[in-house]
PDB file of N, CA and C in Angstrom:
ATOM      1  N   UNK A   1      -0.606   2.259 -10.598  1.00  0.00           N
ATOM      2  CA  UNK A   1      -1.089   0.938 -10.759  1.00  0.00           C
ATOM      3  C   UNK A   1      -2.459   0.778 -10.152  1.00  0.00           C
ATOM      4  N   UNK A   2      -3.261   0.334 -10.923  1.00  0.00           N
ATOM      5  CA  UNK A   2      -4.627   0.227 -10.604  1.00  0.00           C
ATOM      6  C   UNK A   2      -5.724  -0.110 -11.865  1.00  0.00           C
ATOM      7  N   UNK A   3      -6.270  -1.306 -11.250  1.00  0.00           N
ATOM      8  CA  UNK A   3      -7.304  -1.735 -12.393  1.00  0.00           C
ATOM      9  C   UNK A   3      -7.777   0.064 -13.256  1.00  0.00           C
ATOM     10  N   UNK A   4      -7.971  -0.337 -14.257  1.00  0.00           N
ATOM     11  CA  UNK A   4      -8.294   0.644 -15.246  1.00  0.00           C
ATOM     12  C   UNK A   4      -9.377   0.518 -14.995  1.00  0.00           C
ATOM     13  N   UNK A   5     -10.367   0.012 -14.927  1.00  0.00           N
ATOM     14  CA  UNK A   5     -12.177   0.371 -15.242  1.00  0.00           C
ATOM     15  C   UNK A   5     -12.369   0.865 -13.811  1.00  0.00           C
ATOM     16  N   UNK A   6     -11.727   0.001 -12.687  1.00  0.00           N
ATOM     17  CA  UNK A   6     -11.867   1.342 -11.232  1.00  0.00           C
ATOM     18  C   UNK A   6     -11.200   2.619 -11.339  1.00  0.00           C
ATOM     19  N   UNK A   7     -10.512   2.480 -11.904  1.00  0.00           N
ATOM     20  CA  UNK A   7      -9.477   4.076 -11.542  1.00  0.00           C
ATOM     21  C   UNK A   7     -10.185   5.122 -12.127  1.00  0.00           C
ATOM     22  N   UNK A   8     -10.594   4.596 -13.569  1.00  0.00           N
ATOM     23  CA  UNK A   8     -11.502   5.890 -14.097  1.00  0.00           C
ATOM     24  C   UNK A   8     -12.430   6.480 -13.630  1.00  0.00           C
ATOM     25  N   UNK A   9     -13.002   5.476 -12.741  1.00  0.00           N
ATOM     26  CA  UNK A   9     -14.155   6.183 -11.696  1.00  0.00           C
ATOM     27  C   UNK A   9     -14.208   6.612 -10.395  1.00  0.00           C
ATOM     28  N   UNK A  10     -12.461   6.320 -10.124  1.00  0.00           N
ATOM     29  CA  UNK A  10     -12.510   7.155  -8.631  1.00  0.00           C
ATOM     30  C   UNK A  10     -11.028   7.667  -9.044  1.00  0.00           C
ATOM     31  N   UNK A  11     -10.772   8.268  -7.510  1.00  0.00           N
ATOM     32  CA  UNK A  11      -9.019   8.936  -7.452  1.00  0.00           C
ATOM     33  C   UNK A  11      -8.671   7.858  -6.746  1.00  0.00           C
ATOM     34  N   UNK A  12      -9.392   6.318  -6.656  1.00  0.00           N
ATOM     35  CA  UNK A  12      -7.873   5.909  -5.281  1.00  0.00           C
ATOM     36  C   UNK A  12      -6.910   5.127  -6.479  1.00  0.00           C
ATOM     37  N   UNK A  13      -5.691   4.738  -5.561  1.00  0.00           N
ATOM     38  CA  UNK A  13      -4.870   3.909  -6.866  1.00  0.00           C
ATOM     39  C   UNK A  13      -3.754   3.052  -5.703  1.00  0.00           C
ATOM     40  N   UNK A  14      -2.951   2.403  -6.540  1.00  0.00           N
ATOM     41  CA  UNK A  14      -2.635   1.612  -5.677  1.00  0.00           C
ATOM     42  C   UNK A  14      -1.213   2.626  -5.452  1.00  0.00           C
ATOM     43  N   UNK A  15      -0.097   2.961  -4.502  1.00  0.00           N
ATOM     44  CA  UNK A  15       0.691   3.427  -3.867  1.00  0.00           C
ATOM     45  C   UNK A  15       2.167   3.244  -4.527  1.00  0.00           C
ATOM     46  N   UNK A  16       2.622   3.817  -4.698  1.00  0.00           N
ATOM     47  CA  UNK A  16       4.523   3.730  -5.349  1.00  0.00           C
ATOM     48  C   UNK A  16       5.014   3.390  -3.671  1.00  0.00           C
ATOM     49  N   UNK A  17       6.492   2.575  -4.451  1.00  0.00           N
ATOM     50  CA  UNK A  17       7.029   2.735  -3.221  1.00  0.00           C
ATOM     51  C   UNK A  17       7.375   4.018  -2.651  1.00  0.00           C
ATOM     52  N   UNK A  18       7.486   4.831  -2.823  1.00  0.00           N
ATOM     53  CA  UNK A  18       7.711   6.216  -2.267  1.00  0.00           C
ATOM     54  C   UNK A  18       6.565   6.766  -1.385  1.00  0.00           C
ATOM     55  N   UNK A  19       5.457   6.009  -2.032  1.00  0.00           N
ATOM     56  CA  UNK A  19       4.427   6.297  -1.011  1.00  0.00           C
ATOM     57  C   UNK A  19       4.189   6.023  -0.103  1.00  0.00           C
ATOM     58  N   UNK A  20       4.455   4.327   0.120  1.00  0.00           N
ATOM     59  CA  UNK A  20       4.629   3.103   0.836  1.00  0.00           C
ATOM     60  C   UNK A  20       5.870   3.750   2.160  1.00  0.00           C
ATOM     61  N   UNK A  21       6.484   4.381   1.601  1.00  0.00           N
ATOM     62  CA  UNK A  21       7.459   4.793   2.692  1.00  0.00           C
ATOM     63  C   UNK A  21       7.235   6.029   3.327  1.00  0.00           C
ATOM     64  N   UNK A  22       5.993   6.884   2.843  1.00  0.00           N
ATOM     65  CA  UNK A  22       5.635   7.726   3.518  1.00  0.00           C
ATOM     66  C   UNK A  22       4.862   7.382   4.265  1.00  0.00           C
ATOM     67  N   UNK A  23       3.727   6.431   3.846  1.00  0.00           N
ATOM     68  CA  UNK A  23       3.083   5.732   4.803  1.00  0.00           C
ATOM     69  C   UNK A  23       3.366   5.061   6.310  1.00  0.00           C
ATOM     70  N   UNK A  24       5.184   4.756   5.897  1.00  0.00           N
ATOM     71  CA  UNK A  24       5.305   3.606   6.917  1.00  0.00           C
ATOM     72  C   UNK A  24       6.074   4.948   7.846  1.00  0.00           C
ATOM     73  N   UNK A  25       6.779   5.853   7.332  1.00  0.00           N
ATOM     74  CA  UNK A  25       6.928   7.118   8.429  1.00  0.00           C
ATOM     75  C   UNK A  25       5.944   7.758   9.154  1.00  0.00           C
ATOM     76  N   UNK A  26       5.178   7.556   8.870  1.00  0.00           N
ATOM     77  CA  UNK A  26       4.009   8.477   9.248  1.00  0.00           C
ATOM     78  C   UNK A  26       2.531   7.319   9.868  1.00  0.00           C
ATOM     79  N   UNK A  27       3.263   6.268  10.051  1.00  0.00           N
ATOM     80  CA  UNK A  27       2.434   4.928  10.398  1.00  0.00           C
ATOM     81  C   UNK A  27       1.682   5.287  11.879  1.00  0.00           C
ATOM     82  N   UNK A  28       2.228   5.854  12.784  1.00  0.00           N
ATOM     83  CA  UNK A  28       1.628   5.706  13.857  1.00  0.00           C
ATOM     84  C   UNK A  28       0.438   7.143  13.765  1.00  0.00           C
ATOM     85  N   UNK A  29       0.293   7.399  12.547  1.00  0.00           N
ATOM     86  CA  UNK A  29      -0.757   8.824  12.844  1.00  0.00           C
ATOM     87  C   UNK A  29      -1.661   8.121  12.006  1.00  0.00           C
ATOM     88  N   UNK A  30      -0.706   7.490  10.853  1.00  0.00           N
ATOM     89  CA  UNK A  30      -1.954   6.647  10.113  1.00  0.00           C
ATOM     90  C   UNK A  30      -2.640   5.745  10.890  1.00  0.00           C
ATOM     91  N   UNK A  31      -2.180   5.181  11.513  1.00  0.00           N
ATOM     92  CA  UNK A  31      -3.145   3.564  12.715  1.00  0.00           C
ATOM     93  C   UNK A  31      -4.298   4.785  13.609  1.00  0.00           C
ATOM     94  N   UNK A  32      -3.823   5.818  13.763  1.00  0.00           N
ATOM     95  CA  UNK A  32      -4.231   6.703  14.586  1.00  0.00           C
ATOM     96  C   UNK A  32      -5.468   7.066  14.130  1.00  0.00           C
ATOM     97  N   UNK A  33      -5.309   7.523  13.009  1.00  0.00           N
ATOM     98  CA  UNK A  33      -7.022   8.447  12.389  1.00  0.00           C
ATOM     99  C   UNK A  33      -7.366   6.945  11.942  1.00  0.00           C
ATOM    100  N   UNK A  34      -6.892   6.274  11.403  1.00  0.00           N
ATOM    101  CA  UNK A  34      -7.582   4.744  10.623  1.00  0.00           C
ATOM    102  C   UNK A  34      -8.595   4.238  12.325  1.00  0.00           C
ATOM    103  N   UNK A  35      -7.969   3.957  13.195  1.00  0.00           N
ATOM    104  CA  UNK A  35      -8.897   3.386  14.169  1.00  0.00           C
ATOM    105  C   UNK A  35      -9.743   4.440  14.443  1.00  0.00           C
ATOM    106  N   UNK A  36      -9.879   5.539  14.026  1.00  0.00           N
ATOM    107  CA  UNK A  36     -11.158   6.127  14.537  1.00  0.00           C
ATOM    108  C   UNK A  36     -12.175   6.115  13.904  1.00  0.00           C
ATOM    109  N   UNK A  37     -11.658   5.523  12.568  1.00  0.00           N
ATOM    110  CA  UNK A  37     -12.706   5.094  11.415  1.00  0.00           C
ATOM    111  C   UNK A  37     -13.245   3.909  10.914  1.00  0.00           C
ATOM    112  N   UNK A  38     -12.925   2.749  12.306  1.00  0.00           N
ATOM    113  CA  UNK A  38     -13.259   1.562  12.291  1.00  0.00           C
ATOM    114  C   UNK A  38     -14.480   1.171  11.730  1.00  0.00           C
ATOM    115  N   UNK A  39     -15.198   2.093  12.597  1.00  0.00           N
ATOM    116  CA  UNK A  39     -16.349   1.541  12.507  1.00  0.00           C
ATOM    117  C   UNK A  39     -17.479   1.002  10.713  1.00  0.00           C
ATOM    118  N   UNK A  40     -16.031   2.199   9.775  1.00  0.00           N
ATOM    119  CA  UNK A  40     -16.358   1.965   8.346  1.00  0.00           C
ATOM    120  C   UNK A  40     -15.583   0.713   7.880  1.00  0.00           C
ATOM    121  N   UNK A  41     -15.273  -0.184   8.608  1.00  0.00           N
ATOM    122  CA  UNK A  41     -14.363  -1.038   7.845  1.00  0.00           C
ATOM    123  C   UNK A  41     -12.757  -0.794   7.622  1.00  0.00           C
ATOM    124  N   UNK A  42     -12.320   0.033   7.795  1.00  0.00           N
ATOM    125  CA  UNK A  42     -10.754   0.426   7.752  1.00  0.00           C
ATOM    126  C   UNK A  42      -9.825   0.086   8.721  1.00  0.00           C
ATOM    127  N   UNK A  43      -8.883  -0.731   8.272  1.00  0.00           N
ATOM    128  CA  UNK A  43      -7.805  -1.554   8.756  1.00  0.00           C
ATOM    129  C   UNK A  43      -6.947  -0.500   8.787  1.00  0.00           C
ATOM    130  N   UNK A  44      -6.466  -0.848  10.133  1.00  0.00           N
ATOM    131  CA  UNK A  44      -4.581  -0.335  10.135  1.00  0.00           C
ATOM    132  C   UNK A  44      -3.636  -0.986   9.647  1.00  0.00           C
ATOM    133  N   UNK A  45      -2.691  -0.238   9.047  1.00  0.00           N
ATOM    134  CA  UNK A  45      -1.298  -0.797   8.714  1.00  0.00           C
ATOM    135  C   UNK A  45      -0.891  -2.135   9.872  1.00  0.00           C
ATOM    136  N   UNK A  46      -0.938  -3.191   9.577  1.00  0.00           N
ATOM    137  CA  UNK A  46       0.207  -4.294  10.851  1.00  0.00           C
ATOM    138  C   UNK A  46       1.541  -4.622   9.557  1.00  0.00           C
ATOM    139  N   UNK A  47       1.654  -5.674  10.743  1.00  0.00           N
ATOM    140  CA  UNK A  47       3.453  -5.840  10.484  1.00  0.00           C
ATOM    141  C   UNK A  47       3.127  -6.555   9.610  1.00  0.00           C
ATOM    142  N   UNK A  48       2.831  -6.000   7.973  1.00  0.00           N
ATOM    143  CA  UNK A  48       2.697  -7.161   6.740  1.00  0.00           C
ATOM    144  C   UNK A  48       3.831  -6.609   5.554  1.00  0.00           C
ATOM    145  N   UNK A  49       3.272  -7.440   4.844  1.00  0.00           N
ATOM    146  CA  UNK A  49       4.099  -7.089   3.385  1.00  0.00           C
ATOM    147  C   UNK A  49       3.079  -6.478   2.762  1.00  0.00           C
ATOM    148  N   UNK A  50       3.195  -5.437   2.034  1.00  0.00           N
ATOM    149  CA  UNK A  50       2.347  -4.378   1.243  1.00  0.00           C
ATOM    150  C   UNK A  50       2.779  -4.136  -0.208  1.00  0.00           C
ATOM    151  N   UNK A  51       2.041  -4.448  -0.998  1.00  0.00           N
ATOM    152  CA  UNK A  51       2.673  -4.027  -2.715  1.00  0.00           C
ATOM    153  C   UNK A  51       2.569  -2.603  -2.773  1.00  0.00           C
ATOM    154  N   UNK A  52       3.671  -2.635  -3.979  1.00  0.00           N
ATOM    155  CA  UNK A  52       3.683  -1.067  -4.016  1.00  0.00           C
ATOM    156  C   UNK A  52       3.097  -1.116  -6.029  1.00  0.00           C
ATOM    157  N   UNK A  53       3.175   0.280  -6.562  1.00  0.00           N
ATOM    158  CA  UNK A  53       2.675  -0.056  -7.880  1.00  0.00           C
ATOM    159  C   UNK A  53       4.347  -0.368  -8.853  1.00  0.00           C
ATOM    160  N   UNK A  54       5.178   0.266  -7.945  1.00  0.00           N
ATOM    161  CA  UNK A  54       6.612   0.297  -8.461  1.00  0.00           C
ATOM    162  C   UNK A  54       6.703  -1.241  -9.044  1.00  0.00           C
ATOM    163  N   UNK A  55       7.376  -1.267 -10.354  1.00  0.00           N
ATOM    164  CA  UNK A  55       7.980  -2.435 -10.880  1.00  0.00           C
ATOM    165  C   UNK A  55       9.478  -2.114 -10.899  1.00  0.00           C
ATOM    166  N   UNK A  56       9.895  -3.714 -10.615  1.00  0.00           N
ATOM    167  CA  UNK A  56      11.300  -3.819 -10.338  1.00  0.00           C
ATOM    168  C   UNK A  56      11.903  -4.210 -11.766  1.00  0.00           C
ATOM    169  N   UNK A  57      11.241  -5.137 -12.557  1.00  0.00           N
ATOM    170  CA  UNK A  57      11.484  -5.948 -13.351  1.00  0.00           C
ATOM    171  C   UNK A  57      10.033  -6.803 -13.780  1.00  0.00           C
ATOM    172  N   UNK A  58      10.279  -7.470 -15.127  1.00  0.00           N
ATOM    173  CA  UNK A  58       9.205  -7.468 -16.043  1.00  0.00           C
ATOM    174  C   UNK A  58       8.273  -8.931 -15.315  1.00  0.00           C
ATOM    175  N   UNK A  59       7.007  -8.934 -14.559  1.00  0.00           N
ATOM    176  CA  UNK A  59       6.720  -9.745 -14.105  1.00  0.00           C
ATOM    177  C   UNK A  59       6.523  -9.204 -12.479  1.00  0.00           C
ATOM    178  N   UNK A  60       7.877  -8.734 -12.150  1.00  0.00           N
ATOM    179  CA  UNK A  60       7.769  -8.656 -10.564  1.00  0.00           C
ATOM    180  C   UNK A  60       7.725  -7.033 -10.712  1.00  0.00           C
ATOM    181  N   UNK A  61       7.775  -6.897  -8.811  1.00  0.00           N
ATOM    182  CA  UNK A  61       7.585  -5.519  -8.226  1.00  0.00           C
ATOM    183  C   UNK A  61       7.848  -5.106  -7.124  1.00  0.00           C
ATOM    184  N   UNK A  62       7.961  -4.035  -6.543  1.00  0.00           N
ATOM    185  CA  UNK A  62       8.600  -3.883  -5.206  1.00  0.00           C
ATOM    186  C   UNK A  62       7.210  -3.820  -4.108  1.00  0.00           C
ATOM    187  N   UNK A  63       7.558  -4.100  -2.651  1.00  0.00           N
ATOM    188  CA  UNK A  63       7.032  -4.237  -1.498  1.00  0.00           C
ATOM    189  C   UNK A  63       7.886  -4.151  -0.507  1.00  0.00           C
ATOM    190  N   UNK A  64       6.885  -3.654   0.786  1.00  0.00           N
ATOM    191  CA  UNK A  64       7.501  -3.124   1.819  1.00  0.00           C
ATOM    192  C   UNK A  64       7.252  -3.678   3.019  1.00  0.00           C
ATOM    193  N   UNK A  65       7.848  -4.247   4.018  1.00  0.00           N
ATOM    194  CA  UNK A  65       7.594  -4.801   5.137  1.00  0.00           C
ATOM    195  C   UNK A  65       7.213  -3.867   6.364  1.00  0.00           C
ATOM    196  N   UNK A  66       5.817  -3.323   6.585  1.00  0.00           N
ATOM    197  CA  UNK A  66       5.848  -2.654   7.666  1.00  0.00           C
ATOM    198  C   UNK A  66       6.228  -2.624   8.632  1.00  0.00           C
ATOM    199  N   UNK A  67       6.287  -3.964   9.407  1.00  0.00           N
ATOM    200  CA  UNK A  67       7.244  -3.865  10.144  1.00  0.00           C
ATOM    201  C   UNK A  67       8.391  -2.930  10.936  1.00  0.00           C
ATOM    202  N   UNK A  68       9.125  -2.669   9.292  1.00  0.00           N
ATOM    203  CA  UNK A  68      10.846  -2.618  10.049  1.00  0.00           C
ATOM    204  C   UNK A  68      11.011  -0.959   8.278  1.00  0.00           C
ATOM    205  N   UNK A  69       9.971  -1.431   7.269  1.00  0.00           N
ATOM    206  CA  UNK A  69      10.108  -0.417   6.720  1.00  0.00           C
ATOM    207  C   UNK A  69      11.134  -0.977   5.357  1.00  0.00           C
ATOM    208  N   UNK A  70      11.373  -2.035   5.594  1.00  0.00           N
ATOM    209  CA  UNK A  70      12.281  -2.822   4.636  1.00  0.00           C
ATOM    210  C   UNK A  70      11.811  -3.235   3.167  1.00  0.00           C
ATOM    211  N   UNK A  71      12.208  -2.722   2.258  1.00  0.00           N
ATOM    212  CA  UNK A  71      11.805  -2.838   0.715  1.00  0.00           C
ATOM    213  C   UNK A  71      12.762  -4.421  -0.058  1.00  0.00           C
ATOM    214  N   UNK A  72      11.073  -5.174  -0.171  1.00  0.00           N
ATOM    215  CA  UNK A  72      11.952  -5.904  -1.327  1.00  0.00           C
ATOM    216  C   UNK A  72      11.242  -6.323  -3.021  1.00  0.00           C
ATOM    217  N   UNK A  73      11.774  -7.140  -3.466  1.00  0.00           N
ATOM    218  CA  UNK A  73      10.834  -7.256  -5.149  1.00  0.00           C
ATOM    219  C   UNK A  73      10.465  -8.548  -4.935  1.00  0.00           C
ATOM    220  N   UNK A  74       9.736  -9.085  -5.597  1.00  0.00           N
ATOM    221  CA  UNK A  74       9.162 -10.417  -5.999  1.00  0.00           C
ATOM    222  C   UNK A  74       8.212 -10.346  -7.322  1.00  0.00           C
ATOM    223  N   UNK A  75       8.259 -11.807  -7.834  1.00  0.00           N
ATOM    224  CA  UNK A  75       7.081 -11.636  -8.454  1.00  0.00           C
ATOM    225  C   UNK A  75       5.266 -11.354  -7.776  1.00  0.00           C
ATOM    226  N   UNK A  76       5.022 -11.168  -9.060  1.00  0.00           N
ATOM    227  CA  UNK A  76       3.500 -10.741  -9.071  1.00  0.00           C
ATOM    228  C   UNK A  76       2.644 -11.530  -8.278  1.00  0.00           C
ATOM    229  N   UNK A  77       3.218 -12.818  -8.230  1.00  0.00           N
ATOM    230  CA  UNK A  77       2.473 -14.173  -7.830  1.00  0.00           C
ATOM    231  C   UNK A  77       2.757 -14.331  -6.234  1.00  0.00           C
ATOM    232  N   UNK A  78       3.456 -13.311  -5.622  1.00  0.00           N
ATOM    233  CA  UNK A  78       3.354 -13.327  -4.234  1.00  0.00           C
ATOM    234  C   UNK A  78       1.924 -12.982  -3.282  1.00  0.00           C
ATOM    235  N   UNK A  79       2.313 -13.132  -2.291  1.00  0.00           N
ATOM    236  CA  UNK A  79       1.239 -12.609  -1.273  1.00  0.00           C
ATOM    237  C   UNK A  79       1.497 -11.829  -0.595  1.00  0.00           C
ATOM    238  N   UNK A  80       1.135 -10.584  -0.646  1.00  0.00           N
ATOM    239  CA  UNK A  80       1.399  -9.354   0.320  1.00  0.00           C
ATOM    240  C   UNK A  80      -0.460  -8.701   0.334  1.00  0.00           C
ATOM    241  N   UNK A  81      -0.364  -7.589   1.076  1.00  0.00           N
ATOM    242  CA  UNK A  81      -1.048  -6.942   1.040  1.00  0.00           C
ATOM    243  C   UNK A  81      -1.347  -5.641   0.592  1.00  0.00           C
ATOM    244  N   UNK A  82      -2.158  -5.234  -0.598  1.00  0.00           N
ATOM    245  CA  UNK A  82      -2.321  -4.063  -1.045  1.00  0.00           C
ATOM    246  C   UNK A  82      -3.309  -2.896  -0.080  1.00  0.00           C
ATOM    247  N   UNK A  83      -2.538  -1.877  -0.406  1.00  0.00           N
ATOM    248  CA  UNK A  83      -3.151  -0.484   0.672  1.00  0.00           C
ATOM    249  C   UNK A  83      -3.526   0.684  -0.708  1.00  0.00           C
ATOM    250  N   UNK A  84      -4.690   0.395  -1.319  1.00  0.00           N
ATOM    251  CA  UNK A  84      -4.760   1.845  -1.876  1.00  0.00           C
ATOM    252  C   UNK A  84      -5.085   3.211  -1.258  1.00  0.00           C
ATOM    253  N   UNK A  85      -4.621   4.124  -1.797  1.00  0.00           N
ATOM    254  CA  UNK A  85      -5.067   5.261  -1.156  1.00  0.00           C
ATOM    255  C   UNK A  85      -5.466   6.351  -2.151  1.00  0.00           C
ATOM    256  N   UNK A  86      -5.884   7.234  -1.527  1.00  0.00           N
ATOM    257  CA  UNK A  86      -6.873   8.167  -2.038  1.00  0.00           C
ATOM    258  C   UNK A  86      -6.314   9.455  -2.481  1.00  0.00           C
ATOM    259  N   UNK A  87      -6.233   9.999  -3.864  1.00  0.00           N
ATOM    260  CA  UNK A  87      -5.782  11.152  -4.070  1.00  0.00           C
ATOM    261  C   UNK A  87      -6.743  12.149  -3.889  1.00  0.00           C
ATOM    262  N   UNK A  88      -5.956  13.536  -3.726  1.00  0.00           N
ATOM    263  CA  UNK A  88      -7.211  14.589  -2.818  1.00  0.00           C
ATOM    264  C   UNK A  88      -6.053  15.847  -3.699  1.00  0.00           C
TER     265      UNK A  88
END
């Protein structure tokens, strides 16, 4: 999931939940190298809601509460926060 006219011009994209949950295992190494790269603008993971590209159903999609690591769906029309990341 990821706008089409960006994606064609880079590798980042927006994250599956599967990714989202690797992310949130591996959260404290991610906050880790992310704050050393502050100084470019890069946020750490906090305790938010994060979209994933996963669809649950036609309209909505799944998200993950960093927090606690907890997956749920909503529609599209929610507010969470998107984390793309970078394929390599």
């Amino acid at each position: 999931g990821c706008s089409k006219d960006f994606c064609k011009k880079t590798k980042w994209f927006l994250p599956s939940m599967r990714d989202l949950i690797t992310l949130y295992n591996a959260k404290s190494y991610v906050n880790a190298s992310l704050s050393l790269t502050a100084s470019s603008g890069a946020k750490t993971l906090t305790e938010s809601y994060y979209w994933s590209s996963t669809e649950y159903y036609n309209g909505y999609a799944w998200y993950l509460w960093m927090g606690d690591g907890y997956r749920y769906n909503g529609t599209k029309f929610s507010n969470a926060y998107v984390r793309p990341v970078l394929a390599f």
